[in-house]
PDB file of N, CA and C in Angstrom:
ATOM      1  N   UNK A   1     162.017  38.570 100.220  1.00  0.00           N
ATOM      2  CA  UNK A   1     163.170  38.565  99.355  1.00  0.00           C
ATOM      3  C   UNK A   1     162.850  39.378  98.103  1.00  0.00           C
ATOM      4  N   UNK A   2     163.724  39.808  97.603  1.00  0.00           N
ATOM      5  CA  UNK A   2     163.971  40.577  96.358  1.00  0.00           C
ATOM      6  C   UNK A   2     164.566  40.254  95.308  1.00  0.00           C
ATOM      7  N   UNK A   3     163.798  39.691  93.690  1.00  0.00           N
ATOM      8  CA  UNK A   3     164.147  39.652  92.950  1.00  0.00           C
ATOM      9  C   UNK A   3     164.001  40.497  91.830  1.00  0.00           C
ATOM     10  N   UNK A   4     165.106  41.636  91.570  1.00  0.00           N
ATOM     11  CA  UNK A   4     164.903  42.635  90.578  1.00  0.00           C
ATOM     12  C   UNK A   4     164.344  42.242  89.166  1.00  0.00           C
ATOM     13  N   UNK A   5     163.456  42.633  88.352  1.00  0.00           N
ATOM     14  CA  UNK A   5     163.127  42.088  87.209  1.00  0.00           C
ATOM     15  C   UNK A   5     163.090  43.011  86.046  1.00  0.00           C
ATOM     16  N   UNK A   6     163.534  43.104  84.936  1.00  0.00           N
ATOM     17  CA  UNK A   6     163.286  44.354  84.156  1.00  0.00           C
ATOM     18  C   UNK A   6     162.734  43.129  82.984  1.00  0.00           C
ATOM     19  N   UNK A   7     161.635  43.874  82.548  1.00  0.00           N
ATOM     20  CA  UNK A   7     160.934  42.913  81.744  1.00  0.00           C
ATOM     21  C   UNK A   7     161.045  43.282  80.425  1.00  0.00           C
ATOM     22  N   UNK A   8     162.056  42.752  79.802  1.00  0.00           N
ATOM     23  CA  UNK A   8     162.854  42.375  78.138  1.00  0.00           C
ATOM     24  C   UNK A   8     163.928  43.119  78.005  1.00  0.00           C
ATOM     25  N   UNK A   9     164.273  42.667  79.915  1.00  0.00           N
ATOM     26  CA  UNK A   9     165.747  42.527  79.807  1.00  0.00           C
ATOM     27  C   UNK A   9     166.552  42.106  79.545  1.00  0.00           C
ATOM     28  N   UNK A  10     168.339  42.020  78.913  1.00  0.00           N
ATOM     29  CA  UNK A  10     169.137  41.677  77.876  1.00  0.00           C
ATOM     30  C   UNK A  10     170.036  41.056  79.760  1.00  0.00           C
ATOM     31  N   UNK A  11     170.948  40.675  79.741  1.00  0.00           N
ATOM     32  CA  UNK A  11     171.423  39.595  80.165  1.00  0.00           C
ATOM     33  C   UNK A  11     173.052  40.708  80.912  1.00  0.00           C
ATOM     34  N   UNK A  12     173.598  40.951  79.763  1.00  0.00           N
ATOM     35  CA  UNK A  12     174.791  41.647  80.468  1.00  0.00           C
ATOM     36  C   UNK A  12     175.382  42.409  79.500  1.00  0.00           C
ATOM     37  N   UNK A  13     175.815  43.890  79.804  1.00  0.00           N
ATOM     38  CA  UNK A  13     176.603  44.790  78.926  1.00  0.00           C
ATOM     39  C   UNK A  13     175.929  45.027  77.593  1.00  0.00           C
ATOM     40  N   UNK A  14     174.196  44.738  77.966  1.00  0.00           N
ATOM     41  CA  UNK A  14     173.372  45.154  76.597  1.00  0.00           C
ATOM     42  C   UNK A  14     172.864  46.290  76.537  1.00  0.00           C
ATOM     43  N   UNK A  15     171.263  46.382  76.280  1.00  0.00           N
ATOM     44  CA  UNK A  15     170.399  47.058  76.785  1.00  0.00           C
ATOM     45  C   UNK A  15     170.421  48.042  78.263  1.00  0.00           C
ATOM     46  N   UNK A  16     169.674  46.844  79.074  1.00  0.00           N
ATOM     47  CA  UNK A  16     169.583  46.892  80.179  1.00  0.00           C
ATOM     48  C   UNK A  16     170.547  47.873  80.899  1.00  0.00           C
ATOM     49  N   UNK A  17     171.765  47.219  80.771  1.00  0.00           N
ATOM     50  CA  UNK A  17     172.867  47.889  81.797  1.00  0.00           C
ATOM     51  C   UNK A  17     173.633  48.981  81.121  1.00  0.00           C
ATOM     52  N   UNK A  18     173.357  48.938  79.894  1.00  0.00           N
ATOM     53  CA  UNK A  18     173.915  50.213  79.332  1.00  0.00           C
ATOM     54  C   UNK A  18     173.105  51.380  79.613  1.00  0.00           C
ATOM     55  N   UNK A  19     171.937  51.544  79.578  1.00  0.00           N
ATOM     56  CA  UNK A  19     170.801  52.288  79.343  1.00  0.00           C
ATOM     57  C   UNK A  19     171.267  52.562  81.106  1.00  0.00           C
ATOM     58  N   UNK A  20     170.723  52.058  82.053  1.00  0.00           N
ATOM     59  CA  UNK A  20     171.068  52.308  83.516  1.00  0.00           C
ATOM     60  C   UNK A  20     172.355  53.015  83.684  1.00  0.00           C
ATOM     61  N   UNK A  21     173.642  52.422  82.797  1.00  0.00           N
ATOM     62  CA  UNK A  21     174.714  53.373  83.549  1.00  0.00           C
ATOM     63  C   UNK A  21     174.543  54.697  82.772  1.00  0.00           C
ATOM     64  N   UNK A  22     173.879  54.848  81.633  1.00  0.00           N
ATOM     65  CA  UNK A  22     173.651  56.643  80.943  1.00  0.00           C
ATOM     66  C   UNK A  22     172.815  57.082  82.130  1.00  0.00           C
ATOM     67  N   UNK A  23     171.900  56.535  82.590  1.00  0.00           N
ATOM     68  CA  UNK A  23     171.123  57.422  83.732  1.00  0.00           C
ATOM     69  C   UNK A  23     172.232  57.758  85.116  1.00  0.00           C
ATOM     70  N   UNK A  24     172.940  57.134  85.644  1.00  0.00           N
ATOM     71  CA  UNK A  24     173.444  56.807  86.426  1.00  0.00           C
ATOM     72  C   UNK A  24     174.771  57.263  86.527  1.00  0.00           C
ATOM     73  N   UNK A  25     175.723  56.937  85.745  1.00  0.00           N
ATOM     74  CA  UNK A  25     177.244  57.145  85.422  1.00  0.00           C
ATOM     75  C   UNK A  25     177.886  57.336  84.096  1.00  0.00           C
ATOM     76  N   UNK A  26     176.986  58.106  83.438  1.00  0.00           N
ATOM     77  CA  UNK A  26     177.101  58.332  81.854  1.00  0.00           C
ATOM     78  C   UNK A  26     178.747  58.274  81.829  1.00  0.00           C
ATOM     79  N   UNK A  27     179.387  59.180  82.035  1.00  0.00           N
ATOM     80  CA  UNK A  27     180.640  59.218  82.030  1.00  0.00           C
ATOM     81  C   UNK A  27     181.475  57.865  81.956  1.00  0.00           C
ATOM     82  N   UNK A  28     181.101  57.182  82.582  1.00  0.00           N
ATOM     83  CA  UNK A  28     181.360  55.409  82.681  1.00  0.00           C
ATOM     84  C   UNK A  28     181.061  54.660  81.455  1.00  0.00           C
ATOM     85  N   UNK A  29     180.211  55.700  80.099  1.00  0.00           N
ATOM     86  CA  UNK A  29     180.359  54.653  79.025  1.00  0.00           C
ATOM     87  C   UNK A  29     180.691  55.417  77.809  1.00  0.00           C
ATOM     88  N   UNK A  30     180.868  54.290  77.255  1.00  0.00           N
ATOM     89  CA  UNK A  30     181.575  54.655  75.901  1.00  0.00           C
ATOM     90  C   UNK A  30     180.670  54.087  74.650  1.00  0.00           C
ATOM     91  N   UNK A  31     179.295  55.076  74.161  1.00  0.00           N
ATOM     92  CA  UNK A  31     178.975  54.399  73.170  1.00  0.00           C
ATOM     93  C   UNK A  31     179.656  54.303  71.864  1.00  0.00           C
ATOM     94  N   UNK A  32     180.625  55.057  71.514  1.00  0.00           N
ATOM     95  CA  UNK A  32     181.278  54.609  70.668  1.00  0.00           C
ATOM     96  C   UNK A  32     182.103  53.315  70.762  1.00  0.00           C
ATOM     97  N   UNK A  33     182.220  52.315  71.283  1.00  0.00           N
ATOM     98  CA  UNK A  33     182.655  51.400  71.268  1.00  0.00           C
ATOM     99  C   UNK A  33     181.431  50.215  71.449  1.00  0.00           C
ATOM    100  N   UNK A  34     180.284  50.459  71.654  1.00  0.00           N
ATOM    101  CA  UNK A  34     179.314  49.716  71.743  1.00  0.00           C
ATOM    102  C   UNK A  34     179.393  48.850  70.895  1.00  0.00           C
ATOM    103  N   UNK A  35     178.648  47.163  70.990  1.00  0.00           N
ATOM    104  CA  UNK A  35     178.692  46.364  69.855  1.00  0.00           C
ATOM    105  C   UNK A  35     177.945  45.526  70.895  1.00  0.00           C
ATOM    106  N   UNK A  36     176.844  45.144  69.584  1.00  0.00           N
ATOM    107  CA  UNK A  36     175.969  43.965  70.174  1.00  0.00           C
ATOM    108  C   UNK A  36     176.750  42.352  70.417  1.00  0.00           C
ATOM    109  N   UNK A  37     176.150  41.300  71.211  1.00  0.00           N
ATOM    110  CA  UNK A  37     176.351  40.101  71.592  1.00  0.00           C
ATOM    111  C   UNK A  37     175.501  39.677  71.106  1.00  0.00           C
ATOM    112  N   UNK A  38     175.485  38.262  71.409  1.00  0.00           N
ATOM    113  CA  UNK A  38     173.727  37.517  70.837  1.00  0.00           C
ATOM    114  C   UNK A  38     172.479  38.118  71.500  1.00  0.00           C
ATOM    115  N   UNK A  39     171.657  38.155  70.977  1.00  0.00           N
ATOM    116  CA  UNK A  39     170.393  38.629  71.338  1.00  0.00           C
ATOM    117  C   UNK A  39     169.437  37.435  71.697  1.00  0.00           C
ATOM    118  N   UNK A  40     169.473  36.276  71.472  1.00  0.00           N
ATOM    119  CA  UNK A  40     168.738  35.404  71.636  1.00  0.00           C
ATOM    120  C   UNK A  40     168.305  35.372  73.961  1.00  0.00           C
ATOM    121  N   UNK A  41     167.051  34.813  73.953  1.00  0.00           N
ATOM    122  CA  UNK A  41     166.584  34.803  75.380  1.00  0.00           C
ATOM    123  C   UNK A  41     167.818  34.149  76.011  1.00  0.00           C
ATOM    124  N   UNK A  42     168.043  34.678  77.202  1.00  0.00           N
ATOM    125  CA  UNK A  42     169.108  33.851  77.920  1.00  0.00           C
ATOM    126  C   UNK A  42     169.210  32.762  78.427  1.00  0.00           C
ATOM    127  N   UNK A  43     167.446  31.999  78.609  1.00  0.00           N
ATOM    128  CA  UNK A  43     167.187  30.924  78.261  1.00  0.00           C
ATOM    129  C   UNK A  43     167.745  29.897  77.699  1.00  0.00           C
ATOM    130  N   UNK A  44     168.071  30.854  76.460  1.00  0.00           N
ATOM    131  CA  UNK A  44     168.844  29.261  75.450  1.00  0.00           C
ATOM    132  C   UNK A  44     169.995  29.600  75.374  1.00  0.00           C
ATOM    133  N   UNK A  45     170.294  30.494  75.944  1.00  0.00           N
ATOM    134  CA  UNK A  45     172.296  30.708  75.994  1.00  0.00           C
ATOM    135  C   UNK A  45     172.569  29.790  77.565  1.00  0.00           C
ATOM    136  N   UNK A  46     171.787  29.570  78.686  1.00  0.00           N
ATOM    137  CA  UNK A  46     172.212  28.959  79.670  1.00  0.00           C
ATOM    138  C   UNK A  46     172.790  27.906  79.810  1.00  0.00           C
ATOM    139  N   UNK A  47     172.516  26.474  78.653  1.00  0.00           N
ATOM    140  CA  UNK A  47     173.027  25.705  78.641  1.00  0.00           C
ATOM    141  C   UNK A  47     174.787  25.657  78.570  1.00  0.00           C
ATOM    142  N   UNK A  48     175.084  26.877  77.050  1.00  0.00           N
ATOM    143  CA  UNK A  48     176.200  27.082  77.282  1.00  0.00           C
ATOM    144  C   UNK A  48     177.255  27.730  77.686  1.00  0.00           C
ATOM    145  N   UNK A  49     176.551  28.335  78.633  1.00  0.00           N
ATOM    146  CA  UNK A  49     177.098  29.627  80.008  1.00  0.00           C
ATOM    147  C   UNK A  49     177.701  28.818  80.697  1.00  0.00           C
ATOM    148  N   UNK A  50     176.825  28.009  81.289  1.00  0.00           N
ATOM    149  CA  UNK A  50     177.223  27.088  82.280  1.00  0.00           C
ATOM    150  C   UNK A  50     178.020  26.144  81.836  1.00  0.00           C
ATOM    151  N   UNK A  51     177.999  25.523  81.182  1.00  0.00           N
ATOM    152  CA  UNK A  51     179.208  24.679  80.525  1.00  0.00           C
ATOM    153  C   UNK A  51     180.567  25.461  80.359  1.00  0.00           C
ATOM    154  N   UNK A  52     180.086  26.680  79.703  1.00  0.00           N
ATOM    155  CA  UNK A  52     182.053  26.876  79.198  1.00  0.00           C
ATOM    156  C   UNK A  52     182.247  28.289  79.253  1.00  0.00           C
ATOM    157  N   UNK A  53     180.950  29.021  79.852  1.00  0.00           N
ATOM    158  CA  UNK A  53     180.928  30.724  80.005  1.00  0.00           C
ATOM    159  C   UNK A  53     180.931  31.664  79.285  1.00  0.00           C
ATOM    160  N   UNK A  54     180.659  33.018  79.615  1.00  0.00           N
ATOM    161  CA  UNK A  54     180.045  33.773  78.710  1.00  0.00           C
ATOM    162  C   UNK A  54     180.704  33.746  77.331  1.00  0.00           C
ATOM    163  N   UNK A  55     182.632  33.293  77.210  1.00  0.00           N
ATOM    164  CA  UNK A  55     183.240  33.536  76.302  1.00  0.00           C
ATOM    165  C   UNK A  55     182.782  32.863  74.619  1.00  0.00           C
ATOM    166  N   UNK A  56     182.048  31.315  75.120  1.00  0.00           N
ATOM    167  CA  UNK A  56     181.840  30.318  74.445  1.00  0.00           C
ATOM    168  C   UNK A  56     180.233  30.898  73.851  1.00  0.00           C
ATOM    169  N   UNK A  57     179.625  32.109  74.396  1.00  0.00           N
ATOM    170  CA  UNK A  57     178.220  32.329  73.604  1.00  0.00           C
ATOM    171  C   UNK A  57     178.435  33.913  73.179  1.00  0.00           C
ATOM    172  N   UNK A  58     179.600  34.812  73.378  1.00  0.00           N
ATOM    173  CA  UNK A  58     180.051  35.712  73.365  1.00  0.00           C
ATOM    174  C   UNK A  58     181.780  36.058  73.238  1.00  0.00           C
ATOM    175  N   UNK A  59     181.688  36.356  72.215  1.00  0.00           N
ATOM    176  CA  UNK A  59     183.498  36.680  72.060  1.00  0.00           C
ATOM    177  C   UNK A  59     183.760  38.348  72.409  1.00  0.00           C
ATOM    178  N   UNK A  60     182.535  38.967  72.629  1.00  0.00           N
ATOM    179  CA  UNK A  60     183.085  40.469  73.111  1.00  0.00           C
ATOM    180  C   UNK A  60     182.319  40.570  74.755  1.00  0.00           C
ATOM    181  N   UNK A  61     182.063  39.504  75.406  1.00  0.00           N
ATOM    182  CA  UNK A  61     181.366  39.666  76.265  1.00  0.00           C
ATOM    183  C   UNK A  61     180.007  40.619  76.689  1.00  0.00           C
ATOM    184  N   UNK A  62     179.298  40.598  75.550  1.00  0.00           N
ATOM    185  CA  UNK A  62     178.056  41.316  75.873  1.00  0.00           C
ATOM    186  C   UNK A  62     177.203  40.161  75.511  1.00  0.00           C
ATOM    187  N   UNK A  63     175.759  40.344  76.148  1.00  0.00           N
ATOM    188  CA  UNK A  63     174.662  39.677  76.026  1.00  0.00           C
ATOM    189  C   UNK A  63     173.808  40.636  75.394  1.00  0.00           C
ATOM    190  N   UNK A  64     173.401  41.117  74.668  1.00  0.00           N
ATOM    191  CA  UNK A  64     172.185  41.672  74.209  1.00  0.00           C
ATOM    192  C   UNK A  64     173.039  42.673  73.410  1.00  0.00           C
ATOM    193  N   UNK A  65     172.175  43.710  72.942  1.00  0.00           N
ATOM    194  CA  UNK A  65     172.622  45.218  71.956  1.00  0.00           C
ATOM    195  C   UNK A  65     172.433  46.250  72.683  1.00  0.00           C
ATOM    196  N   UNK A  66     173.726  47.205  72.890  1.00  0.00           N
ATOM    197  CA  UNK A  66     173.733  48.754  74.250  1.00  0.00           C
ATOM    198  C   UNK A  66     173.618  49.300  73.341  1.00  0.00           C
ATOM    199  N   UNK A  67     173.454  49.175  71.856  1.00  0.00           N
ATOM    200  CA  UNK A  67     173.611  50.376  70.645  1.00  0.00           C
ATOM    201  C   UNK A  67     172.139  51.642  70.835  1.00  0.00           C
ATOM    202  N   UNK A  68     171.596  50.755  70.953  1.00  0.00           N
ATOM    203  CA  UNK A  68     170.346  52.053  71.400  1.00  0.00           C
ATOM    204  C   UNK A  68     169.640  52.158  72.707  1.00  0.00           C
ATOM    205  N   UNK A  69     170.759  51.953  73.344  1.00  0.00           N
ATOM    206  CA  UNK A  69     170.607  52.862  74.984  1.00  0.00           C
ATOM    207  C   UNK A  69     170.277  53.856  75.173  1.00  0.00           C
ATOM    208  N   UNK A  70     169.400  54.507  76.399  1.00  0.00           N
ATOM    209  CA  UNK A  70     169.662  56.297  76.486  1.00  0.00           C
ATOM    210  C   UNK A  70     169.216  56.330  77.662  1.00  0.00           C
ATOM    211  N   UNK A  71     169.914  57.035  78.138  1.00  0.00           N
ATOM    212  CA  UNK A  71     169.651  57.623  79.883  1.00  0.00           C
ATOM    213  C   UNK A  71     168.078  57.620  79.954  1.00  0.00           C
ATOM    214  N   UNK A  72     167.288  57.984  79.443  1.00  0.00           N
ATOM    215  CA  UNK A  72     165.927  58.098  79.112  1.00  0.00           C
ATOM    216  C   UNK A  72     165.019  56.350  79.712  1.00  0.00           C
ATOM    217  N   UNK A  73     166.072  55.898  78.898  1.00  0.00           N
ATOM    218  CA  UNK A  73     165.267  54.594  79.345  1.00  0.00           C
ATOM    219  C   UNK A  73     165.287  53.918  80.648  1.00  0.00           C
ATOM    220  N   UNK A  74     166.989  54.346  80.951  1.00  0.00           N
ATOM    221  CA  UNK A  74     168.070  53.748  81.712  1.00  0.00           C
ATOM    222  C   UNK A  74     167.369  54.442  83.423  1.00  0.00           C
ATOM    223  N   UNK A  75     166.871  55.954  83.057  1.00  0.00           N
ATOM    224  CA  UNK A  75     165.690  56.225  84.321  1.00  0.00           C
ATOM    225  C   UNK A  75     164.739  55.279  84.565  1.00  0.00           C
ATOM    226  N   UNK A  76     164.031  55.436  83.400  1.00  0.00           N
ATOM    227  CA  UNK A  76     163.091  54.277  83.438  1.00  0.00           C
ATOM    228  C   UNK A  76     162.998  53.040  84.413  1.00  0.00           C
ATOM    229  N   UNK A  77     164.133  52.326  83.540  1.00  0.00           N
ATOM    230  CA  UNK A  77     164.232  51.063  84.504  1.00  0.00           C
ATOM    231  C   UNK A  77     164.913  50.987  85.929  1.00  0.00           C
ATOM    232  N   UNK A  78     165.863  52.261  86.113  1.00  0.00           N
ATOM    233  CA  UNK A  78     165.707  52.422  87.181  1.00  0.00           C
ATOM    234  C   UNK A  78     164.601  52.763  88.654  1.00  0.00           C
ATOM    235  N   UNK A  79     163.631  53.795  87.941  1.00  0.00           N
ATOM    236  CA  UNK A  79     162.626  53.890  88.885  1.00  0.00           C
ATOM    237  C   UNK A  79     161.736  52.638  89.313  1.00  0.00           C
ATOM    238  N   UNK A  80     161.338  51.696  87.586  1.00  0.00           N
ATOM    239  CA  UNK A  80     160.386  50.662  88.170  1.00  0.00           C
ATOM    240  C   UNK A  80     161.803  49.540  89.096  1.00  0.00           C
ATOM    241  N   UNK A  81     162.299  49.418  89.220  1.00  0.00           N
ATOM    242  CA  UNK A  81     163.379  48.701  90.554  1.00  0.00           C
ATOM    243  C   UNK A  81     162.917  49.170  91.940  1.00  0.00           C
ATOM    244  N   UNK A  82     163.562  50.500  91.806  1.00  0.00           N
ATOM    245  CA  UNK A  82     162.623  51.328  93.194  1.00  0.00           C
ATOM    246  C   UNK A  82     161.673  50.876  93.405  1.00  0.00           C
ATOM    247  N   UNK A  83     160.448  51.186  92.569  1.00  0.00           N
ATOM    248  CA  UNK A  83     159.104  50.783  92.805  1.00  0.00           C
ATOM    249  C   UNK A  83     159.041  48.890  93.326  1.00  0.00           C
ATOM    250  N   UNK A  84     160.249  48.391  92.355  1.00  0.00           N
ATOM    251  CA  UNK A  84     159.700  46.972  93.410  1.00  0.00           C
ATOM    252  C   UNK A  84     160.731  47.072  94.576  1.00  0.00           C
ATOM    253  N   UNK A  85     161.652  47.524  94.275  1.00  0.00           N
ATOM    254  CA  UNK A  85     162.194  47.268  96.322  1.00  0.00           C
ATOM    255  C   UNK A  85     161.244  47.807  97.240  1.00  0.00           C
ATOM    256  N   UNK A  86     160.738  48.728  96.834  1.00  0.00           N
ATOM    257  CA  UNK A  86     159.660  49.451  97.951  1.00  0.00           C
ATOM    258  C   UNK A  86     158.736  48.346  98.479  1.00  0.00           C
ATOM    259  N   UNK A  87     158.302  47.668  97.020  1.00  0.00           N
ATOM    260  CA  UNK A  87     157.043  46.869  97.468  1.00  0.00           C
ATOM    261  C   UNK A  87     157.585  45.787  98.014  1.00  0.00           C
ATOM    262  N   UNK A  88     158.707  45.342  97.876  1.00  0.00           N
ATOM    263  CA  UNK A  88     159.529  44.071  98.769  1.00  0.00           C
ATOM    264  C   UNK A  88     159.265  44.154  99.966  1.00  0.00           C
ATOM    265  N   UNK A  89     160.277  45.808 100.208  1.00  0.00           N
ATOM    266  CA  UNK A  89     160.221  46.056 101.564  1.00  0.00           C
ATOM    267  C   UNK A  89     158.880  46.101 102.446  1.00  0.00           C
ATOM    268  N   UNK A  90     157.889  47.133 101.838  1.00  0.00           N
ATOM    269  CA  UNK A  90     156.728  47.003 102.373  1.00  0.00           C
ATOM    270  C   UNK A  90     155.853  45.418 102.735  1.00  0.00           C
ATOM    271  N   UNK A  91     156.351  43.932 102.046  1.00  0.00           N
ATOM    272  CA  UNK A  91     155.661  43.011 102.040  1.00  0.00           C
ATOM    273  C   UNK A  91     156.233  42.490 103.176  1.00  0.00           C
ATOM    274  N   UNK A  92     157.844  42.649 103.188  1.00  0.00           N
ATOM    275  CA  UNK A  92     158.579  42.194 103.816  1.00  0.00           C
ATOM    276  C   UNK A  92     158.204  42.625 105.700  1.00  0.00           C
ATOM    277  N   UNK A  93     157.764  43.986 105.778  1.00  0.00           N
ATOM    278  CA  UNK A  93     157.605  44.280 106.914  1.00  0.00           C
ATOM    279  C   UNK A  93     155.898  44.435 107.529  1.00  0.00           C
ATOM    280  N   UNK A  94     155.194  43.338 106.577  1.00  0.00           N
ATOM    281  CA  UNK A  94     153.732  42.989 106.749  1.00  0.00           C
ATOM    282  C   UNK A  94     153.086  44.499 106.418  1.00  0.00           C
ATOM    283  N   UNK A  95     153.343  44.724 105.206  1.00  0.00           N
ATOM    284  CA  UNK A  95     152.454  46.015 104.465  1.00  0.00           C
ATOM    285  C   UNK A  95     152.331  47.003 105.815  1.00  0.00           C
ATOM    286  N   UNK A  96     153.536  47.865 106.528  1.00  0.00           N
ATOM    287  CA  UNK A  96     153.717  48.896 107.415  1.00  0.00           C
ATOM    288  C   UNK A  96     154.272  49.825 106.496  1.00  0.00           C
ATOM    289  N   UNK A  97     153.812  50.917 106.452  1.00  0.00           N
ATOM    290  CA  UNK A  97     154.831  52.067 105.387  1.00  0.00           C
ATOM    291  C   UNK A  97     155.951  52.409 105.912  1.00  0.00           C
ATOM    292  N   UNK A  98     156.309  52.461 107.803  1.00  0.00           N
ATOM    293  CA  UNK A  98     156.931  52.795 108.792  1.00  0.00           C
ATOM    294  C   UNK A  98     157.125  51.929 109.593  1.00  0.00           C
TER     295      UNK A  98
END
């Protein structure tokens, strides 16, 4: 199984996924409209996700800050993904490259 991990990754419509769609579908964003959400670990926003949803820990629906995104990074975290699906796959099919 495959669990993607980007390590001090932001939660939703932050960092993370902003930075990925500049690598990816730049055209698809609009940093001029960017605006951070809470930044706190998502950890301690879960309690009240689950209770009453993103609206109740977020009034613009973002989790983290897309303000300093850049395709640059957004490669980045795209390649190390690759690098773990590969190694999924490879574990998955008892370390065969083929």
């Amino acid at each position: 199984m495959w669990w993607p991990s980007v390590g001090g990754g932001d939660a939703h419509a932050g960092h993370t996924e902003t930075a990925l769609l500049l690598a990816l579908r730049p055209e698809l964003v609009r940093l001029d409209l960017a605006a951070p959400g809470p930044t706190e670990p998502i950890g301690e926003l879960l309690p009240t996700l689950r209770a009453a949803g993103v609206r109740a820990v977020s009034p613009n629906g973002v989790l983290g800050d897309p303000r300093a995104a850049t395709a640059e990074a957004g490669a980045a975290i795209a390649a190390d993904l690759v690098d773990q699906l590969v190694l999924a796959v490879k574990r998955w099919r008892g370390g065969r490259d083929r």
